[in-house]
C-alpha atoms as a PDB file:
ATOM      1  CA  UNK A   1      80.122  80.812 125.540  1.00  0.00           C
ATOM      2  CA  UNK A   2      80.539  81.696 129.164  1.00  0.00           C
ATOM      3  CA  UNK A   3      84.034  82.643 130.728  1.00  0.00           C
ATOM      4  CA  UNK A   4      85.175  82.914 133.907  1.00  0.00           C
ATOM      5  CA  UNK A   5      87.953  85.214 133.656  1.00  0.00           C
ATOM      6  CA  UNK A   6      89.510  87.333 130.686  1.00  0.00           C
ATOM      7  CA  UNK A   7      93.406  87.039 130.397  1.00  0.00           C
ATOM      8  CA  UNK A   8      95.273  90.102 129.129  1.00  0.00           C
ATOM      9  CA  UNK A   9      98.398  88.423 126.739  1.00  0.00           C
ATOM     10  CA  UNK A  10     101.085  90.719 126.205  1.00  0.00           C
ATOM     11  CA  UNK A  11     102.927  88.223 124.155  1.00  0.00           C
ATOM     12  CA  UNK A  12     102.525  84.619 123.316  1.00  0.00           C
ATOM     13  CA  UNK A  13     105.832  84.160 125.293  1.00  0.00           C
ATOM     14  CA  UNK A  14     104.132  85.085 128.071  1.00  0.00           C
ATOM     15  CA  UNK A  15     101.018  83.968 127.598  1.00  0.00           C
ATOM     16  CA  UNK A  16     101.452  79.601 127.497  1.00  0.00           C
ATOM     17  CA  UNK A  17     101.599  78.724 130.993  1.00  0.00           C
ATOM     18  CA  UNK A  18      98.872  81.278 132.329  1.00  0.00           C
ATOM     19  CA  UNK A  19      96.529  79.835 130.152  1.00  0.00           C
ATOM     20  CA  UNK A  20      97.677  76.136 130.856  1.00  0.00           C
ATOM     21  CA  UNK A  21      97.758  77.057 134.840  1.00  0.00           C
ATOM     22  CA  UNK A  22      94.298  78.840 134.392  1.00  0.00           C
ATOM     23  CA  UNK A  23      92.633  75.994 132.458  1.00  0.00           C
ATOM     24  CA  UNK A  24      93.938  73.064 134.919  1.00  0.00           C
ATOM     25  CA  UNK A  25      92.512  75.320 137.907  1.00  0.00           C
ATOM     26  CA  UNK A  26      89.151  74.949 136.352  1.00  0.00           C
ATOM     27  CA  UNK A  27      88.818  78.158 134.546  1.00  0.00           C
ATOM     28  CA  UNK A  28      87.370  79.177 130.600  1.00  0.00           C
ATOM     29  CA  UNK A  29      89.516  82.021 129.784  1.00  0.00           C
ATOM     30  CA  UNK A  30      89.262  84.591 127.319  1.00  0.00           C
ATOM     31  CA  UNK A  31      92.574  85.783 126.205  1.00  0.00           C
ATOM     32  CA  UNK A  32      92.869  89.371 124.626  1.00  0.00           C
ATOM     33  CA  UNK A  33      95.559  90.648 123.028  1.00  0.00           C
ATOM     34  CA  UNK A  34      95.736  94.579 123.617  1.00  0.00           C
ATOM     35  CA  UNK A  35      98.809  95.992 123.378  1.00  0.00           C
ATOM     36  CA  UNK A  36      98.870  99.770 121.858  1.00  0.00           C
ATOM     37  CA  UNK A  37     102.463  99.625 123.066  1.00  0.00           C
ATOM     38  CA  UNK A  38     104.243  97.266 120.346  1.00  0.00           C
ATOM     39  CA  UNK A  39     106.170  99.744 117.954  1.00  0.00           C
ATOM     40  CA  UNK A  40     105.412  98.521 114.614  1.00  0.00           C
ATOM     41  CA  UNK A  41     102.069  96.775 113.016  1.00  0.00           C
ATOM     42  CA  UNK A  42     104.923  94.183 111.308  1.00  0.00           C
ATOM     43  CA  UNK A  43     105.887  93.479 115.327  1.00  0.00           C
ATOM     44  CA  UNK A  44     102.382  93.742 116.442  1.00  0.00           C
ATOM     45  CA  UNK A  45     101.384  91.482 113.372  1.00  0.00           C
ATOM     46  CA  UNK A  46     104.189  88.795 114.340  1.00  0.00           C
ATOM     47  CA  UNK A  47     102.892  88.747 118.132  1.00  0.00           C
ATOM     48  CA  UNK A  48      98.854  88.380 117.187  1.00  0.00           C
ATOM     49  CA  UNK A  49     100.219  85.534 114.683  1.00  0.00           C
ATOM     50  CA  UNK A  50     102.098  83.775 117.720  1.00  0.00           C
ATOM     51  CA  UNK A  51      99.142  84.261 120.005  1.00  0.00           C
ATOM     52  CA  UNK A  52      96.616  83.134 118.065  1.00  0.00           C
ATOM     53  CA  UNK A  53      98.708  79.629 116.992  1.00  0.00           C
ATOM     54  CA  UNK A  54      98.790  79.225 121.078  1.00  0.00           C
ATOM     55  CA  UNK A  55      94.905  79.187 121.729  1.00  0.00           C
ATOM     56  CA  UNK A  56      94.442  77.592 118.833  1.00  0.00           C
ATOM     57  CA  UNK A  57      96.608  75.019 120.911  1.00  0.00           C
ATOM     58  CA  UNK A  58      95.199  75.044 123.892  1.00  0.00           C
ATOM     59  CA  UNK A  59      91.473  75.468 122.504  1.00  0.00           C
ATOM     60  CA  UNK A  60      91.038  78.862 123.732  1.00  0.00           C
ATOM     61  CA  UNK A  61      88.940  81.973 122.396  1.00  0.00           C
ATOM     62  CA  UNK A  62      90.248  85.347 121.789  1.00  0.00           C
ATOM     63  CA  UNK A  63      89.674  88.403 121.153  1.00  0.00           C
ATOM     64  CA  UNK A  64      92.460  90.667 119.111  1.00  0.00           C
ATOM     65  CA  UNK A  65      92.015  94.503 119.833  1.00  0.00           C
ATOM     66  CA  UNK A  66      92.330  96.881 116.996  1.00  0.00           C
ATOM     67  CA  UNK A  67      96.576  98.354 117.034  1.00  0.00           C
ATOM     68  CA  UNK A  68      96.075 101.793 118.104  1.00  0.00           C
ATOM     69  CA  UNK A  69      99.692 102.856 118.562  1.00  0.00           C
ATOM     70  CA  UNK A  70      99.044 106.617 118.759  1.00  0.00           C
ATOM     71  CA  UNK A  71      96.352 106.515 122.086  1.00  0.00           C
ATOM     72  CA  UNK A  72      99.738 104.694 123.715  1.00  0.00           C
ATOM     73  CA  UNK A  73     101.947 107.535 122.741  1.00  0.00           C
ATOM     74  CA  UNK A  74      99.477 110.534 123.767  1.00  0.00           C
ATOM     75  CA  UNK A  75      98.832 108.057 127.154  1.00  0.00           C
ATOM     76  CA  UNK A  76     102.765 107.967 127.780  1.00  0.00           C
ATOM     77  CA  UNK A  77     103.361 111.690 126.613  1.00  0.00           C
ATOM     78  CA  UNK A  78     105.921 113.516 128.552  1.00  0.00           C
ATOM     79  CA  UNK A  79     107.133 110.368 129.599  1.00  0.00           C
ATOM     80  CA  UNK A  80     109.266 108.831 127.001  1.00  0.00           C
ATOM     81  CA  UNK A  81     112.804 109.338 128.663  1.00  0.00           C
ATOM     82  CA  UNK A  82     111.624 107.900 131.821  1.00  0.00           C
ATOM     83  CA  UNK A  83     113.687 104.763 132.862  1.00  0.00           C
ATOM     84  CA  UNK A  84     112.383 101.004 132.244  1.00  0.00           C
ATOM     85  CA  UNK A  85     109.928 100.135 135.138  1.00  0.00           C
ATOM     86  CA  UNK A  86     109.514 103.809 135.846  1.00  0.00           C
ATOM     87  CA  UNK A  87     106.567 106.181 135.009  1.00  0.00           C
ATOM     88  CA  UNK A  88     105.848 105.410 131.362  1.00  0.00           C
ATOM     89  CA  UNK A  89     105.612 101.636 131.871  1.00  0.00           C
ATOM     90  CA  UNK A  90     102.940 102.409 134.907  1.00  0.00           C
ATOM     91  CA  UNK A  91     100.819 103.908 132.315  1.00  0.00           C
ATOM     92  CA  UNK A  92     101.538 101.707 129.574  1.00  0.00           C
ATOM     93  CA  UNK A  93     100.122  99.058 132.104  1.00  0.00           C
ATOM     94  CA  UNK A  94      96.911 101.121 133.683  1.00  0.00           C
ATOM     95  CA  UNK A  95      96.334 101.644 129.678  1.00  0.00           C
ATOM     96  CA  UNK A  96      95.841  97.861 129.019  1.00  0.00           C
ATOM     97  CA  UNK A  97      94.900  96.748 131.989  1.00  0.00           C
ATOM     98  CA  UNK A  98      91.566  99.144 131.750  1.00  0.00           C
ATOM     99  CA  UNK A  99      91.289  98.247 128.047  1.00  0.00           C
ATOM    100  CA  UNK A 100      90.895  94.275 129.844  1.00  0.00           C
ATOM    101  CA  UNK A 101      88.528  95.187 132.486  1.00  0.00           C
ATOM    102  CA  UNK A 102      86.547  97.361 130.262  1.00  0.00           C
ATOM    103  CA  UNK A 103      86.080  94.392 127.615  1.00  0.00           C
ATOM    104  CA  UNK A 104      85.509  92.198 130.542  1.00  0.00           C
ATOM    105  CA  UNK A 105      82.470  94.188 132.071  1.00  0.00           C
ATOM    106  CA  UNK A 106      80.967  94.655 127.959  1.00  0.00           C
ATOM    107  CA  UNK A 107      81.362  90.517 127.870  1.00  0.00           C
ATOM    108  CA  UNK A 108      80.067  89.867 131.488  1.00  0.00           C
ATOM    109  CA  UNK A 109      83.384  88.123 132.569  1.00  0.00           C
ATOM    110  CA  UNK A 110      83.582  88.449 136.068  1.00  0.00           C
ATOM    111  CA  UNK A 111      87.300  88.493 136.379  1.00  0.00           C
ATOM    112  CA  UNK A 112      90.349  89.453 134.554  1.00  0.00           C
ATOM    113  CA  UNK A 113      94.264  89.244 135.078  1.00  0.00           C
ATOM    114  CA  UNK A 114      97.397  89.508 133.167  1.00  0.00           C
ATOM    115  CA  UNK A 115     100.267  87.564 131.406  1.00  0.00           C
ATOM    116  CA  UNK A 116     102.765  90.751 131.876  1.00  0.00           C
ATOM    117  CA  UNK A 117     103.163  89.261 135.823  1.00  0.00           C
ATOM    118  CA  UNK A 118     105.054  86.642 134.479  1.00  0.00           C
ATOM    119  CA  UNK A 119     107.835  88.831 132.960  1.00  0.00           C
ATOM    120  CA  UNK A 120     111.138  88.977 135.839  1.00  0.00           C
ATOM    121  CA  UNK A 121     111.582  92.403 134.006  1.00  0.00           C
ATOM    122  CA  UNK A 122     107.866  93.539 135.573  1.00  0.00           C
ATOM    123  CA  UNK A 123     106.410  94.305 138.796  1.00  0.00           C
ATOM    124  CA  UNK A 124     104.262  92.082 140.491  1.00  0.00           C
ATOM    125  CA  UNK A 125     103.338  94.089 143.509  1.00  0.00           C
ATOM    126  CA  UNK A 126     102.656  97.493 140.894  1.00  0.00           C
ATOM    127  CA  UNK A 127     101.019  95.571 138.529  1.00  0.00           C
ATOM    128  CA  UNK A 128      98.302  94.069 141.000  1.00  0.00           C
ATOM    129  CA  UNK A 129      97.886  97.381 142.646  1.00  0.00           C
ATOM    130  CA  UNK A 130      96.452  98.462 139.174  1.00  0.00           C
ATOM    131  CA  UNK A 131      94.854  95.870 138.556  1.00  0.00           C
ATOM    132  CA  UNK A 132      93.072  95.384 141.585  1.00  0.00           C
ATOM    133  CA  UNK A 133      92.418  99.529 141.586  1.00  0.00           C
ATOM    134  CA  UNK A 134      90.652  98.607 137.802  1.00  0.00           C
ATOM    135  CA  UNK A 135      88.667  95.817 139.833  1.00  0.00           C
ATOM    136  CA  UNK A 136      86.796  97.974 142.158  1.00  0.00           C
ATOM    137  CA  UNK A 137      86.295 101.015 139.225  1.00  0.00           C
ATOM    138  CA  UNK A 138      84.254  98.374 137.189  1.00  0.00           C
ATOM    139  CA  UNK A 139      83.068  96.394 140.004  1.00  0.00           C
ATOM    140  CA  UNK A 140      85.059  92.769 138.740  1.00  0.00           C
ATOM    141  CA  UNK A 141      87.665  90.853 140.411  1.00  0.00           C
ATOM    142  CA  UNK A 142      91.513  91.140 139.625  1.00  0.00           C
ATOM    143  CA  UNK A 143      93.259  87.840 139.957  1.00  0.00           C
ATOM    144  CA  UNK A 144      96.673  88.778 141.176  1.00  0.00           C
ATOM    145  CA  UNK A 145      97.945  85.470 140.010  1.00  0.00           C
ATOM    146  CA  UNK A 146     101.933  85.524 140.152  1.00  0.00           C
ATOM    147  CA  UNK A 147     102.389  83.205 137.701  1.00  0.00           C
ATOM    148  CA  UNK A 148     106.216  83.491 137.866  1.00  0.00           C
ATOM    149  CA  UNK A 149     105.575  81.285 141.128  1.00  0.00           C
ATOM    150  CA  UNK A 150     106.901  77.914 140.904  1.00  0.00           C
ATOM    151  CA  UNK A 151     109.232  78.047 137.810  1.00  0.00           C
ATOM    152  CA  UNK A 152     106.384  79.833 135.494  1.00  0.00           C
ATOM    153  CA  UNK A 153     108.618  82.028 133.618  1.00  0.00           C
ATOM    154  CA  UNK A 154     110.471  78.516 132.764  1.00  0.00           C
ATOM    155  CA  UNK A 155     107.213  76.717 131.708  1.00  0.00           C
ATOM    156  CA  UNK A 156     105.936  79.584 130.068  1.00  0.00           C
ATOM    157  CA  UNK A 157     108.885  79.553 127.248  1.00  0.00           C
ATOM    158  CA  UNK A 158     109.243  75.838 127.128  1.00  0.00           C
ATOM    159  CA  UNK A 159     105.946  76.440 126.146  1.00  0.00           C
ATOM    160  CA  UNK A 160     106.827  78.432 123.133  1.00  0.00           C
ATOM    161  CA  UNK A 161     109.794  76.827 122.587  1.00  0.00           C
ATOM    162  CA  UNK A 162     108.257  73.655 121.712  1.00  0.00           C
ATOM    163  CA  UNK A 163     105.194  75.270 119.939  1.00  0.00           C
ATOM    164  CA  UNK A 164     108.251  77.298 117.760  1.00  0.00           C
ATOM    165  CA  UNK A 165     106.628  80.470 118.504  1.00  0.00           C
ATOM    166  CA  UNK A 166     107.989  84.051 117.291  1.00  0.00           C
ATOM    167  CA  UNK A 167     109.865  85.188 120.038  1.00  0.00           C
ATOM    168  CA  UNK A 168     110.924  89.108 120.479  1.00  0.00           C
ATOM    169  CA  UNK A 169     113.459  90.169 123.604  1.00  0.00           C
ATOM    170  CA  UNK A 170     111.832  93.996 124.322  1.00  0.00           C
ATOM    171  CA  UNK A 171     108.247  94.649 125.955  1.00  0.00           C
ATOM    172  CA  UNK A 172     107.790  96.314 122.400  1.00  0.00           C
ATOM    173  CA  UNK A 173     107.480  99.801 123.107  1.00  0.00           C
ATOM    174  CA  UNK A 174     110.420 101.310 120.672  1.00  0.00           C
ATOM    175  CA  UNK A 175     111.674 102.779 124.047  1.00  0.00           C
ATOM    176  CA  UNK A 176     112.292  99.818 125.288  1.00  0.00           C
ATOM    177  CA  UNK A 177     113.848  98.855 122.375  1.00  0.00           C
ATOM    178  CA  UNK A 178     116.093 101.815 122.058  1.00  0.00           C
ATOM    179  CA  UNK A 179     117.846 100.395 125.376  1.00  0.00           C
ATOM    180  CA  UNK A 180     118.546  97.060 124.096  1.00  0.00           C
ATOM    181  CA  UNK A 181     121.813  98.346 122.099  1.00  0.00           C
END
């Protein structure tokens, strides 16, 4: 199978109407779920469940990284009291975003991008900057999609809504989750 760009899913949430928008633009995505970050394998577990029931409805391929929790806390060390959108979510980021490119380049995809653009909570501008940073250290081209453009954070959970996928309300880092109290 050849695909023209690898999509990095942080959630299925997030994930429905980047794959739609890719798909009707002409692309074959690859989505990978690769998230170190989530707290607990049962959370982890319930978002690789959700994912997978959303390629499976769009037709989609995947690829589910193993749950390494502990290379995302000795990535973020030093940085766990840092505020949300501060230091420790850059490197939670650069962490996953380099896990994409890097399975990108071993599968000859091209291109890659992410589903954590989509988020009002994240960083467009920050994210891309990695992103496109990643793109010229593994010679491949970051789509800086902002799929939050034209109502996709609303499409993107009708999406799930009417698919009845699990749906979480933290990134899934348990510092993240700390805050929600």
């Amino acid at each position: 199978m050849t695909y023209s760009i690898l999509l990095h899913a942080c959630c299925a949430i997030c994930a429905g109407y980047p794959i739609q928008m890719l798909k009707e633009n002409g692309h074959n995505p690859l989505i990978l779920f690769s998230n170190d970050n989530i707290d607990t394998l049962e959370e982890f577990n319930k978002r690789k469940s959700a994912l997978i029931i959303l390629c499976r409805h769009f037709g989609v391929d995947y690829l589910i990284d193993e749950y390494r929790p502990d290379e995302y806390l000795n990535t973020i060390k030093g940085l766990e009291e840092e505020p949300e959108k501060g230091a420790r979510c850059i490197k939670c980021i650069e962490l996953r975003l380099k896990k994409s490119a890097k399975t990108a380049l071993e599968k000859s995809i091209p291109a890659f991008t992410t589903t954590l653009v989509i988020s009002p909570h994240k960083d467009y501008d920050k994210i891309t900057a990695i992103g496109n940073e990643l793109g010229k250290l593994y010679n491949l081209e970051y789509l800086g999609i902002n799929f939050k453009k034209q109502d996709g954070f609303l499409k993107t959970n009708k999406i799930s809504k009417e698919l009845n996928l699990y749906r979480q309300n933290y990134c899934g880092c348990k510092f993240a989750k700390k805050h929600l109290s």
